[in-house]
PDB file of N, CA and C in Angstrom:
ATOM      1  N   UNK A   1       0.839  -1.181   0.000  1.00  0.00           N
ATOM      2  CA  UNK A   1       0.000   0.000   0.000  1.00  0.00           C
ATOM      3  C   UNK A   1       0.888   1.250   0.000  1.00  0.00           C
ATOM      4  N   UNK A   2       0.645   2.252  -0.679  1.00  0.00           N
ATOM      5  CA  UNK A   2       1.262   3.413  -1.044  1.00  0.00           C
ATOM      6  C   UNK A   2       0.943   4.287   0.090  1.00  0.00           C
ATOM      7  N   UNK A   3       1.643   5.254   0.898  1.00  0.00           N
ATOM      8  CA  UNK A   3       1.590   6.462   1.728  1.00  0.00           C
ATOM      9  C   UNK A   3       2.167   7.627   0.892  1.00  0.00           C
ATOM     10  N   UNK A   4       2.253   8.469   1.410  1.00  0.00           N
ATOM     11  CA  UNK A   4       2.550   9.979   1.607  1.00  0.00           C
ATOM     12  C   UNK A   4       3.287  10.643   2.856  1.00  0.00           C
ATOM     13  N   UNK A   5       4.813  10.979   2.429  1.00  0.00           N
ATOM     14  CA  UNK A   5       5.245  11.315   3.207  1.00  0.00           C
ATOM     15  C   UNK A   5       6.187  12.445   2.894  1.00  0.00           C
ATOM     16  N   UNK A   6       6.633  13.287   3.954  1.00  0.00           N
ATOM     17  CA  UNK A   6       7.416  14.698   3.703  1.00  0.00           C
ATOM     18  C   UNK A   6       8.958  14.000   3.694  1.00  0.00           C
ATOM     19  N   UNK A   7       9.949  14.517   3.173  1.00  0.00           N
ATOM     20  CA  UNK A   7      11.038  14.134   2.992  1.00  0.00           C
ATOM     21  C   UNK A   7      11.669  15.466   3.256  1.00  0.00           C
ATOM     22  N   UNK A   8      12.814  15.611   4.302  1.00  0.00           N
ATOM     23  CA  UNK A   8      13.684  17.041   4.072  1.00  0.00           C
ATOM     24  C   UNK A   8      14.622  16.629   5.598  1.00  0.00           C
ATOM     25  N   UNK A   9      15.308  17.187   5.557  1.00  0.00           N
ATOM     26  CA  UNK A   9      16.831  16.999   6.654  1.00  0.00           C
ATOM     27  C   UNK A   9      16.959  15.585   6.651  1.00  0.00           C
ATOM     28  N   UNK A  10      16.906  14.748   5.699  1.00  0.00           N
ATOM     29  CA  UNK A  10      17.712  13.139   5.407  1.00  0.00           C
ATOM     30  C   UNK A  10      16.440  12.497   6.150  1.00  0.00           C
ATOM     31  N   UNK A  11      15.034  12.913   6.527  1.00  0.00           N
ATOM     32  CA  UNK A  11      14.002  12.141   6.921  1.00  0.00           C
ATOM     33  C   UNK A  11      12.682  12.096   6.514  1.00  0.00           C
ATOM     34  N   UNK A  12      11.896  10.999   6.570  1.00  0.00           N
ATOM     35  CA  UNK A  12      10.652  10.954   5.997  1.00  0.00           C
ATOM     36  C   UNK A  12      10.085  10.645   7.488  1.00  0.00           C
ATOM     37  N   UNK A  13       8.712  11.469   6.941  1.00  0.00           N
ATOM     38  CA  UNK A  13       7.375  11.412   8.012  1.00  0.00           C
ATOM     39  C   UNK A  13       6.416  11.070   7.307  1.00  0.00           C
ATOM     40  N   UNK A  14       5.896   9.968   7.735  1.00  0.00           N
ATOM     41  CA  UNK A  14       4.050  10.061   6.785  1.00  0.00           C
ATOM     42  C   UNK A  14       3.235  10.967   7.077  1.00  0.00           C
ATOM     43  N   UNK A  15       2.586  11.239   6.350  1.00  0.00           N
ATOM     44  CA  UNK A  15       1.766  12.333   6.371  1.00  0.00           C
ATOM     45  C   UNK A  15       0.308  11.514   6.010  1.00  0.00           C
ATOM     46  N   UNK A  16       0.437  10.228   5.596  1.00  0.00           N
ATOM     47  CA  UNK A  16      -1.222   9.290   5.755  1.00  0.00           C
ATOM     48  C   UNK A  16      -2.280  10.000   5.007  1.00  0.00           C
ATOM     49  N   UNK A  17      -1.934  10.612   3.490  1.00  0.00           N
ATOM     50  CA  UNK A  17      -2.763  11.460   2.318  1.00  0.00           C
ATOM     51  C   UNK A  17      -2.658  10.287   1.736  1.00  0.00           C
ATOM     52  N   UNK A  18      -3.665  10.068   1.154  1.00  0.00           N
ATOM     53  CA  UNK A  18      -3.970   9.020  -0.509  1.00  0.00           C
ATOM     54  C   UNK A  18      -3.400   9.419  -1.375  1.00  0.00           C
ATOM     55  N   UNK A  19      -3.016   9.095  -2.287  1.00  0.00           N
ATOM     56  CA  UNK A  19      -2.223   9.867  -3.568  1.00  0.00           C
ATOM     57  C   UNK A  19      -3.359  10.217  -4.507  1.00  0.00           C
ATOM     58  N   UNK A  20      -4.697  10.071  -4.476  1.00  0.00           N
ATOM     59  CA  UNK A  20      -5.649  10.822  -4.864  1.00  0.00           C
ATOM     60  C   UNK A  20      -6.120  12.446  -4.375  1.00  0.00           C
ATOM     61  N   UNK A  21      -5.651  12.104  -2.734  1.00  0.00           N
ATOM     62  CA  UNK A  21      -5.887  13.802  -2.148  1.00  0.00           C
ATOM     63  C   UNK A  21      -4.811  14.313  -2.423  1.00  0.00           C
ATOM     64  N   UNK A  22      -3.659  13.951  -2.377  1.00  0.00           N
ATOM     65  CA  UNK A  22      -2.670  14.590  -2.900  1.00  0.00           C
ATOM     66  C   UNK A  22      -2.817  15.158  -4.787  1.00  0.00           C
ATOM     67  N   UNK A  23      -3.133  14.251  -5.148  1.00  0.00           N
ATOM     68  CA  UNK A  23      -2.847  14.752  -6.657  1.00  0.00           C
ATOM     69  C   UNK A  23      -4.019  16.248  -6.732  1.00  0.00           C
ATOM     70  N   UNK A  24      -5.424  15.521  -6.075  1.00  0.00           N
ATOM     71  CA  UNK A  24      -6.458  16.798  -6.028  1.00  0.00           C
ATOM     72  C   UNK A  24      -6.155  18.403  -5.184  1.00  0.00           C
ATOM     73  N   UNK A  25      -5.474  17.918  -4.297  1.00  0.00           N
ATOM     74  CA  UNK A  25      -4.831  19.490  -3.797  1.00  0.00           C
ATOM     75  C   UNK A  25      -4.102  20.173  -4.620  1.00  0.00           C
ATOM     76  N   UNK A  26      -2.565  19.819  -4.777  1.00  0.00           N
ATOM     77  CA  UNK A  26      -2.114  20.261  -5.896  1.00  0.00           C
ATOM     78  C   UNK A  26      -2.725  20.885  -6.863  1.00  0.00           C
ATOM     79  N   UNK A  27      -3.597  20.395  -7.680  1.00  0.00           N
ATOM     80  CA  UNK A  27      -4.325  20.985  -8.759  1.00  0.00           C
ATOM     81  C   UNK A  27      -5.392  22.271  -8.151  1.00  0.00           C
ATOM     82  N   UNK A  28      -5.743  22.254  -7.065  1.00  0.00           N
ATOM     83  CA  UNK A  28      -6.422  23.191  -6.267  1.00  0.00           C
ATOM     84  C   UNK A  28      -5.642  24.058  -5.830  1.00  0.00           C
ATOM     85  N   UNK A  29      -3.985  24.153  -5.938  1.00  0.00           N
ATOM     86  CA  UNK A  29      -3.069  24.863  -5.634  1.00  0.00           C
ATOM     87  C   UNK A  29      -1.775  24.300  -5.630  1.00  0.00           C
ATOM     88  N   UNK A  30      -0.828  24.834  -6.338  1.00  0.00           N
ATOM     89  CA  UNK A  30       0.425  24.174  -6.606  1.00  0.00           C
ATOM     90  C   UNK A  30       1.085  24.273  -4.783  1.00  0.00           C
ATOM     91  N   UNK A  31       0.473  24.946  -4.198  1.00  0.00           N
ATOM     92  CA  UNK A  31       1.568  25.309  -2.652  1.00  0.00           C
ATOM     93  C   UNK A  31       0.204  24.428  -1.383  1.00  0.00           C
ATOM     94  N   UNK A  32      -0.958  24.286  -2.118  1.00  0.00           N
ATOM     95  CA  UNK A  32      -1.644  23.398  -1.240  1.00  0.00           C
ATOM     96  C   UNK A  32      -0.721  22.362  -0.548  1.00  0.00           C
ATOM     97  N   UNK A  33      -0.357  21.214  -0.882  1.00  0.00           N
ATOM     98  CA  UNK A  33       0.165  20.283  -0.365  1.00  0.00           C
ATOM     99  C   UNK A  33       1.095  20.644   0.790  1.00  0.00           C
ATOM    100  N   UNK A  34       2.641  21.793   0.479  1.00  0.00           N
ATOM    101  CA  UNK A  34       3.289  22.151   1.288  1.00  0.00           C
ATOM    102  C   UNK A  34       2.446  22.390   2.911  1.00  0.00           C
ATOM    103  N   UNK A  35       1.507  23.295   2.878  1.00  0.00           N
ATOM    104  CA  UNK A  35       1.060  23.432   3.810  1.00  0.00           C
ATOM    105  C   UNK A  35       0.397  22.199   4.751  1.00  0.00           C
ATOM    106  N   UNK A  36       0.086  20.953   4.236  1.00  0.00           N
ATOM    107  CA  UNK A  36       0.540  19.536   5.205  1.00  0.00           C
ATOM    108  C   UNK A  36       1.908  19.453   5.933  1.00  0.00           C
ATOM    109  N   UNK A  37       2.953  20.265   6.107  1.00  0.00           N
ATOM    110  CA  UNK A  37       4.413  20.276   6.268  1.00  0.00           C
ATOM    111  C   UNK A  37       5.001  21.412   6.924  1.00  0.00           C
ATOM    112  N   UNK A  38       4.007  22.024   6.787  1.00  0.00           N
ATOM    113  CA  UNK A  38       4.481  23.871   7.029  1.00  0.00           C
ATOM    114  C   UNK A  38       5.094  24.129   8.386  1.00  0.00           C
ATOM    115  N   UNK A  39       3.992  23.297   9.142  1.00  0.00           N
ATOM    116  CA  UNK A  39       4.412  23.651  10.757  1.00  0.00           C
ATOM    117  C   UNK A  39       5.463  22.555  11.339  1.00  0.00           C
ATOM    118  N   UNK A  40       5.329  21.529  10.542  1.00  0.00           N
ATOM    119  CA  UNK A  40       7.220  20.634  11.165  1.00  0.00           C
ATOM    120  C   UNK A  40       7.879  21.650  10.801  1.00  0.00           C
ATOM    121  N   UNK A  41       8.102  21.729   9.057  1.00  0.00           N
ATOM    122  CA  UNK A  41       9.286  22.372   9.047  1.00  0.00           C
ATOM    123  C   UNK A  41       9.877  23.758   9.881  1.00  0.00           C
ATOM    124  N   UNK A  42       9.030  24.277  10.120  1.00  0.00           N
ATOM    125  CA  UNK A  42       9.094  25.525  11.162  1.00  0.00           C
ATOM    126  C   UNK A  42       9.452  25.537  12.009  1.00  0.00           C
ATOM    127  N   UNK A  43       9.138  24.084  12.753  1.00  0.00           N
ATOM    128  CA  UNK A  43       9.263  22.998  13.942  1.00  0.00           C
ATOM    129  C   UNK A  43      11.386  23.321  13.779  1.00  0.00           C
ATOM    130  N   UNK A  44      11.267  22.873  12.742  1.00  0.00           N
ATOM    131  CA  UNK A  44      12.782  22.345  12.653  1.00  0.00           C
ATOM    132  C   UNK A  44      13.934  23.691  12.246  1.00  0.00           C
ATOM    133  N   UNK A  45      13.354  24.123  11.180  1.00  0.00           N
ATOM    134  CA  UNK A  45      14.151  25.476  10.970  1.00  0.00           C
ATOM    135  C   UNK A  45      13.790  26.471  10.699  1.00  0.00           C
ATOM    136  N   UNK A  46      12.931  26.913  12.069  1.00  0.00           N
ATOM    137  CA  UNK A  46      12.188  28.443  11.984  1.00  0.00           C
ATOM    138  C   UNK A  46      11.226  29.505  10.766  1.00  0.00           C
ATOM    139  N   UNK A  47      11.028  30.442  11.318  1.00  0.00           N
ATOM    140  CA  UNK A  47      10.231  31.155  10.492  1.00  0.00           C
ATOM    141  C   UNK A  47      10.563  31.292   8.794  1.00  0.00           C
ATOM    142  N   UNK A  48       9.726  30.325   8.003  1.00  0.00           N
ATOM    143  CA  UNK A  48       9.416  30.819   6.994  1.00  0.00           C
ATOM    144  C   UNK A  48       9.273  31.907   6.073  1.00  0.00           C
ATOM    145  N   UNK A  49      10.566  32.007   5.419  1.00  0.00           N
ATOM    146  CA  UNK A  49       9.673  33.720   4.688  1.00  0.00           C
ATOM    147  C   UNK A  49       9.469  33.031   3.185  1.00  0.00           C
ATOM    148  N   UNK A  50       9.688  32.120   2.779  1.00  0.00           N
ATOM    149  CA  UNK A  50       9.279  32.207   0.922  1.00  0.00           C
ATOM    150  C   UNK A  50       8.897  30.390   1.067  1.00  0.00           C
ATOM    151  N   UNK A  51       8.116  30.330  -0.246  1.00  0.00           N
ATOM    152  CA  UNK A  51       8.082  28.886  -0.596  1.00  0.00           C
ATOM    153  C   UNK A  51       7.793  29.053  -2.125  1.00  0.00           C
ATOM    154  N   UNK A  52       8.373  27.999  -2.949  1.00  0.00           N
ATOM    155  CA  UNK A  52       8.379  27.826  -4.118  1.00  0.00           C
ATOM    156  C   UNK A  52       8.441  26.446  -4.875  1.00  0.00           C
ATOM    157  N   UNK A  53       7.281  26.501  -5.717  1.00  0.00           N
ATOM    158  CA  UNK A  53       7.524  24.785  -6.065  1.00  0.00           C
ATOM    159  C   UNK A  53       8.693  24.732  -7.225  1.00  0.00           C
ATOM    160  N   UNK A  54       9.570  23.913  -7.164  1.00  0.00           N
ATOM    161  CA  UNK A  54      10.765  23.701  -7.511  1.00  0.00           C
ATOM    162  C   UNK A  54      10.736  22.691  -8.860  1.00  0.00           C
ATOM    163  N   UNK A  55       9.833  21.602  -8.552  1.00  0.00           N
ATOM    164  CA  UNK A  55       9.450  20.638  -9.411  1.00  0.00           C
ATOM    165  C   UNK A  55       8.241  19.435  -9.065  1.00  0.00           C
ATOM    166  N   UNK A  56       7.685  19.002 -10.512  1.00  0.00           N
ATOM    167  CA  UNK A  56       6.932  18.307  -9.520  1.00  0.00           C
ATOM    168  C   UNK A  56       6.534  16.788 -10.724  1.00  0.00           C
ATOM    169  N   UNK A  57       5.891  15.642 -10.091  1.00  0.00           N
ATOM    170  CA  UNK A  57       6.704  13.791 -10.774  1.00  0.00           C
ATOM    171  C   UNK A  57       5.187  13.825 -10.515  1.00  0.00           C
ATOM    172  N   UNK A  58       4.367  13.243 -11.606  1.00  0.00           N
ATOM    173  CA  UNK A  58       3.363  12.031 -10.827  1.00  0.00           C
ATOM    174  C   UNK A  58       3.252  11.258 -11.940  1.00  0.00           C
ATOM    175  N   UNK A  59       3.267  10.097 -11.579  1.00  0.00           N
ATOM    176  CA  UNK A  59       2.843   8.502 -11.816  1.00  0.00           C
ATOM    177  C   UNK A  59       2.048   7.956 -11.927  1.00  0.00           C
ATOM    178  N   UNK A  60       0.608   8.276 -11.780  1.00  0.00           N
ATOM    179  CA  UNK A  60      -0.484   7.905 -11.519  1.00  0.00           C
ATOM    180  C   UNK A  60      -0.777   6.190 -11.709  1.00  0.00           C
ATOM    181  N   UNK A  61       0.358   5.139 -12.705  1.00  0.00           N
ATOM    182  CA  UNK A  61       0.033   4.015 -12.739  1.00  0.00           C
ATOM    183  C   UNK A  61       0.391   3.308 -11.628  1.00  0.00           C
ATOM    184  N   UNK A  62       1.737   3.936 -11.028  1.00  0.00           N
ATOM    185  CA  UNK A  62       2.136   3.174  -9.519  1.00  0.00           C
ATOM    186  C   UNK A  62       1.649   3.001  -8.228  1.00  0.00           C
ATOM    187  N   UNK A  63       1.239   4.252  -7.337  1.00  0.00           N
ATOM    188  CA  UNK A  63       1.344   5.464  -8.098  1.00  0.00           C
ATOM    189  C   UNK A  63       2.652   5.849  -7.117  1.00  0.00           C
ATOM    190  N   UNK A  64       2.839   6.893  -7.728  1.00  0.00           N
ATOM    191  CA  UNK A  64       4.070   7.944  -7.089  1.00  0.00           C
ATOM    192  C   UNK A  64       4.061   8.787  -7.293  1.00  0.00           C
ATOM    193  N   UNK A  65       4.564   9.835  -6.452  1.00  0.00           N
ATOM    194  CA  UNK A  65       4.189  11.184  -7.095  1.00  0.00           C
ATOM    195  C   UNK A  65       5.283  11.491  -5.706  1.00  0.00           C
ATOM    196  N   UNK A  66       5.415  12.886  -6.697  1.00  0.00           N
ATOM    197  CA  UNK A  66       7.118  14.223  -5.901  1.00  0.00           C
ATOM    198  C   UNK A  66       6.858  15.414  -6.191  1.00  0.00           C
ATOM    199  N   UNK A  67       6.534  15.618  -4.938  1.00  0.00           N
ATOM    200  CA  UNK A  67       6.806  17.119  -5.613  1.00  0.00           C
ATOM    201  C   UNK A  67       7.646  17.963  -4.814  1.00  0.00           C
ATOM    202  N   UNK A  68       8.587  18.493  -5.216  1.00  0.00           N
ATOM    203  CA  UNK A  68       9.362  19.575  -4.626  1.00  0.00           C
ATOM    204  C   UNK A  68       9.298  20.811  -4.508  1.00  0.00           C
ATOM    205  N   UNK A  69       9.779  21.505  -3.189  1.00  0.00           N
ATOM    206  CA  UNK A  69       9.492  22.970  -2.867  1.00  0.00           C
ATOM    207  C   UNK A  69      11.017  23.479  -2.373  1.00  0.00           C
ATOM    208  N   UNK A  70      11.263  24.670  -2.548  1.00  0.00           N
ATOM    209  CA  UNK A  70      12.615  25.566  -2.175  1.00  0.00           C
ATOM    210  C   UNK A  70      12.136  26.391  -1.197  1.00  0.00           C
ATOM    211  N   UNK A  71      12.074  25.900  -0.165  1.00  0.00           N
ATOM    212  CA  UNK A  71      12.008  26.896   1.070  1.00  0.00           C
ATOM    213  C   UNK A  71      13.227  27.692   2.018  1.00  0.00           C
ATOM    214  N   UNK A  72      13.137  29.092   1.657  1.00  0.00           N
ATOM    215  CA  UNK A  72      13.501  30.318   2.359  1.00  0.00           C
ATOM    216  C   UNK A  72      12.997  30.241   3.603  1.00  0.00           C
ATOM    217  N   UNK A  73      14.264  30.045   5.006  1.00  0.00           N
ATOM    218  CA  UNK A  73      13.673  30.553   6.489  1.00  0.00           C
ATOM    219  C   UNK A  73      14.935  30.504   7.295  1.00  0.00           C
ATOM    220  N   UNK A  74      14.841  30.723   8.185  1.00  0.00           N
ATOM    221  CA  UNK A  74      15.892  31.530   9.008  1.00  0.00           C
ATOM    222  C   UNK A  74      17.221  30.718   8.671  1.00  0.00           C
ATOM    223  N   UNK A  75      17.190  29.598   8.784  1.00  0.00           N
ATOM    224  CA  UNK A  75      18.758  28.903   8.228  1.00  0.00           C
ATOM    225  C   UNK A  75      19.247  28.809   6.787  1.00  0.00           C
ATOM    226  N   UNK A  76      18.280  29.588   6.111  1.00  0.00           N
ATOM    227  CA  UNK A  76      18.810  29.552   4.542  1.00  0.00           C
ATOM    228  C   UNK A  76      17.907  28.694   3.651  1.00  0.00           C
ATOM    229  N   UNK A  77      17.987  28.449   2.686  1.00  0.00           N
ATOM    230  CA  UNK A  77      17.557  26.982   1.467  1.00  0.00           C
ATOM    231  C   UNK A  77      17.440  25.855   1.644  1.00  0.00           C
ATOM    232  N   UNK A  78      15.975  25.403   1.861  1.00  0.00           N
ATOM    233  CA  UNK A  78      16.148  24.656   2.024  1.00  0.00           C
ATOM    234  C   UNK A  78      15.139  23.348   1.546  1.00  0.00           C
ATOM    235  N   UNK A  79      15.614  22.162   0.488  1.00  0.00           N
ATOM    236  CA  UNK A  79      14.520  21.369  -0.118  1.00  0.00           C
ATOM    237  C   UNK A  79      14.004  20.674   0.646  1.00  0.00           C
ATOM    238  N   UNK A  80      12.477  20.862   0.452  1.00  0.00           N
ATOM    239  CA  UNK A  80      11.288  19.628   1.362  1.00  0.00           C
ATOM    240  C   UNK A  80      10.611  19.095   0.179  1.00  0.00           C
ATOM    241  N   UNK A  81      10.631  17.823  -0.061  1.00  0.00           N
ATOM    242  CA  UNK A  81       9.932  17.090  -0.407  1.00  0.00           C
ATOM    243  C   UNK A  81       8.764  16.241  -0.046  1.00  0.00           C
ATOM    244  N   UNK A  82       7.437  15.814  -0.749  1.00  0.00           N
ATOM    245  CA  UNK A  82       6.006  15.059  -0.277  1.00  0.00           C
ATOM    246  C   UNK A  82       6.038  14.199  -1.511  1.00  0.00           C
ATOM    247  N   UNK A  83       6.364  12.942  -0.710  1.00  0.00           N
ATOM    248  CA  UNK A  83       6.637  11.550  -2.129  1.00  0.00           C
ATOM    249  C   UNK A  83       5.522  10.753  -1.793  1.00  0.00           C
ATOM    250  N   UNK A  84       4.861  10.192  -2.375  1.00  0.00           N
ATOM    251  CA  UNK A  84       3.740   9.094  -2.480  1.00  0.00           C
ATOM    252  C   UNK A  84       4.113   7.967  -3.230  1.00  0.00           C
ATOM    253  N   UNK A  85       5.135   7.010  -2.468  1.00  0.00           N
ATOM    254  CA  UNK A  85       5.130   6.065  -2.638  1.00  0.00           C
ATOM    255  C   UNK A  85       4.663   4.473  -2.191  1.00  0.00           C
ATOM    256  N   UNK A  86       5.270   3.676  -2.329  1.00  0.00           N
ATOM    257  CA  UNK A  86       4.645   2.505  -1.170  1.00  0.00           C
ATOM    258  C   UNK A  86       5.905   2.280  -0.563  1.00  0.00           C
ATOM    259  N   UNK A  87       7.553   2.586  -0.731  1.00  0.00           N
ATOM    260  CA  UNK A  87       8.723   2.766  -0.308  1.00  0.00           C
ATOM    261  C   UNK A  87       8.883   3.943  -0.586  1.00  0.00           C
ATOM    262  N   UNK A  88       9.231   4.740   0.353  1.00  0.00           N
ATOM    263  CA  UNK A  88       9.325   6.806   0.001  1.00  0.00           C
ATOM    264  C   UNK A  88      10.634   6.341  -0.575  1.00  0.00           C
ATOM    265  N   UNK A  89      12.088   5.700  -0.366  1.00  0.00           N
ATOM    266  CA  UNK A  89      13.291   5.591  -0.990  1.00  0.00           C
ATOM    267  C   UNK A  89      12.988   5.456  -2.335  1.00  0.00           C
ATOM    268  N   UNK A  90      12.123   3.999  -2.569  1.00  0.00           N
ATOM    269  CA  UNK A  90      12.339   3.753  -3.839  1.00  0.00           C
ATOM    270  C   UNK A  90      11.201   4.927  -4.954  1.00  0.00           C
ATOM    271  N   UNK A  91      10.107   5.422  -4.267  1.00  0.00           N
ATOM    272  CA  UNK A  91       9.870   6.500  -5.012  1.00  0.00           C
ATOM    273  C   UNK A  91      10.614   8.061  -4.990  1.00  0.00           C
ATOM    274  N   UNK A  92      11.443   8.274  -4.287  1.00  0.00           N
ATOM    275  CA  UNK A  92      12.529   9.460  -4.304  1.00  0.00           C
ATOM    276  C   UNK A  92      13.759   9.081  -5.525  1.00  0.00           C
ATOM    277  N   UNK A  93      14.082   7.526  -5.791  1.00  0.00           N
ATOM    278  CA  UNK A  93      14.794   6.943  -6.700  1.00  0.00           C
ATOM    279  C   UNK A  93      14.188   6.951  -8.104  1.00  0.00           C
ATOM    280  N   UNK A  94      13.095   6.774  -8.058  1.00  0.00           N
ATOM    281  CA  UNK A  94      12.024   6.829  -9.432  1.00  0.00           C
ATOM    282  C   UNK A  94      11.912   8.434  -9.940  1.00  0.00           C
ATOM    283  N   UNK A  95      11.681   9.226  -9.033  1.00  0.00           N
ATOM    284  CA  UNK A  95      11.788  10.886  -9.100  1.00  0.00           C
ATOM    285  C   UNK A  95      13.267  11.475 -10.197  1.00  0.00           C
ATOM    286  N   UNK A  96      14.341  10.523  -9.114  1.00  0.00           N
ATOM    287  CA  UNK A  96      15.651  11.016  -9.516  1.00  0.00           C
ATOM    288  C   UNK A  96      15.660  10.540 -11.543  1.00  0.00           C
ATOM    289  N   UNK A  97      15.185   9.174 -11.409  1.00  0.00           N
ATOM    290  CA  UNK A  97      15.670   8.617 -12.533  1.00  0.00           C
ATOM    291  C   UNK A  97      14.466   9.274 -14.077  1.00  0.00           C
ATOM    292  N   UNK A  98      13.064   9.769 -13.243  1.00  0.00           N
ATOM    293  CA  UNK A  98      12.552  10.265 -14.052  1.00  0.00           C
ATOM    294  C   UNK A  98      13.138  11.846 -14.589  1.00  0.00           C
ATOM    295  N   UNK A  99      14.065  12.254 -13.541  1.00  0.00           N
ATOM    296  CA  UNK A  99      14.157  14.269 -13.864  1.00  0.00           C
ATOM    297  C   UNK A  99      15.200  13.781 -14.844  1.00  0.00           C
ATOM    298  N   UNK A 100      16.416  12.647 -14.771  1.00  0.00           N
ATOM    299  CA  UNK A 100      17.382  12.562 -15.588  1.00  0.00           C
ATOM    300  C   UNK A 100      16.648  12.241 -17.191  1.00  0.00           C
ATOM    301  N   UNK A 101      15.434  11.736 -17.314  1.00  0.00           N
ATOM    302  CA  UNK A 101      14.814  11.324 -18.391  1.00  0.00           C
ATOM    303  C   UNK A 101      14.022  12.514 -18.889  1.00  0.00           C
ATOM    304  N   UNK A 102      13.528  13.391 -18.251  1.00  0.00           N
ATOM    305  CA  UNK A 102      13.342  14.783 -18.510  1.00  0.00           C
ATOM    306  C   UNK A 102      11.610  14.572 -18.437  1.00  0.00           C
ATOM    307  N   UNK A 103      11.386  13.614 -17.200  1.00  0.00           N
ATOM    308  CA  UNK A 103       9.632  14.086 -17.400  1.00  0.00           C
ATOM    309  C   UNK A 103       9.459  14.374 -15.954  1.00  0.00           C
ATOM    310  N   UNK A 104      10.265  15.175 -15.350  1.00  0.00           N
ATOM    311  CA  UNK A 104       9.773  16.206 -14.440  1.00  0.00           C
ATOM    312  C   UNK A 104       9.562  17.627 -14.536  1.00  0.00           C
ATOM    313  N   UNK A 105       8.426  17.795 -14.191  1.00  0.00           N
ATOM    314  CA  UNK A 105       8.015  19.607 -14.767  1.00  0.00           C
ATOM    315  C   UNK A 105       8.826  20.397 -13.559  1.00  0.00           C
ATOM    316  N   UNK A 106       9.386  21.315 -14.013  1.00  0.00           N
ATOM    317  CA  UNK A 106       9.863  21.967 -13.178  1.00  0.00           C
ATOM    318  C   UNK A 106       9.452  23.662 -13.474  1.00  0.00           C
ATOM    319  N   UNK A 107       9.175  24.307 -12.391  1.00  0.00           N
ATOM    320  CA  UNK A 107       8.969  25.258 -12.095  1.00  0.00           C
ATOM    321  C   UNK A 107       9.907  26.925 -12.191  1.00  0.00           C
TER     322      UNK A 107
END
């Protein structure tokens, strides 16, 4: 079974979204999703001043789905990722091998 989880400082958290609510937020707002994440990361490295989607993967046959954000906050740059895989590794590996193949949209 596939989860949803945030990826950023070398760790994943589930976040327990379907990859159906996920795909439907997104489309309701490219920065929707981030905000499932907003308040760890804040948690971890303070006040927020920018967010930007960076790039973004979906799969819909696996499914998997990535999407990346460049977040600005008090310690500098920093990438958070929300992967929907059924292994977050092996869908962060599928991400990598799809941007080298060039079917990640990037922002």
């Amino acid at each position: 079974m596939s989860r949803t989880f945030a990826y950023f400082l070398d760790l994943f958290t589930d976040l327990s979204i379907p990859f159906e609510e996920l795909a439907e937020m997104f489309e309701a707002g490219k920065l929707k999703p981030f905000e499932l994440v907003r308040g760890m990361v804040e948690k971890e490295l303070g006040t927020i001043r920018d967010v930007k989607l960076f790039a973004s993967y979906f799969n819909p046959e696996k499914p998997t789905a990535v999407l990346e954000y460049m977040v600005t906050c008090e310690k500098g740059h920093v990438s958070v990722k929300i992967i929907h895989a059924v292994i977050p590794s092996a869908g962060l590996a599928e991400y990598q091998k799809a941007e080298r193949q060039g079917l990640v949209k990037k922002y």
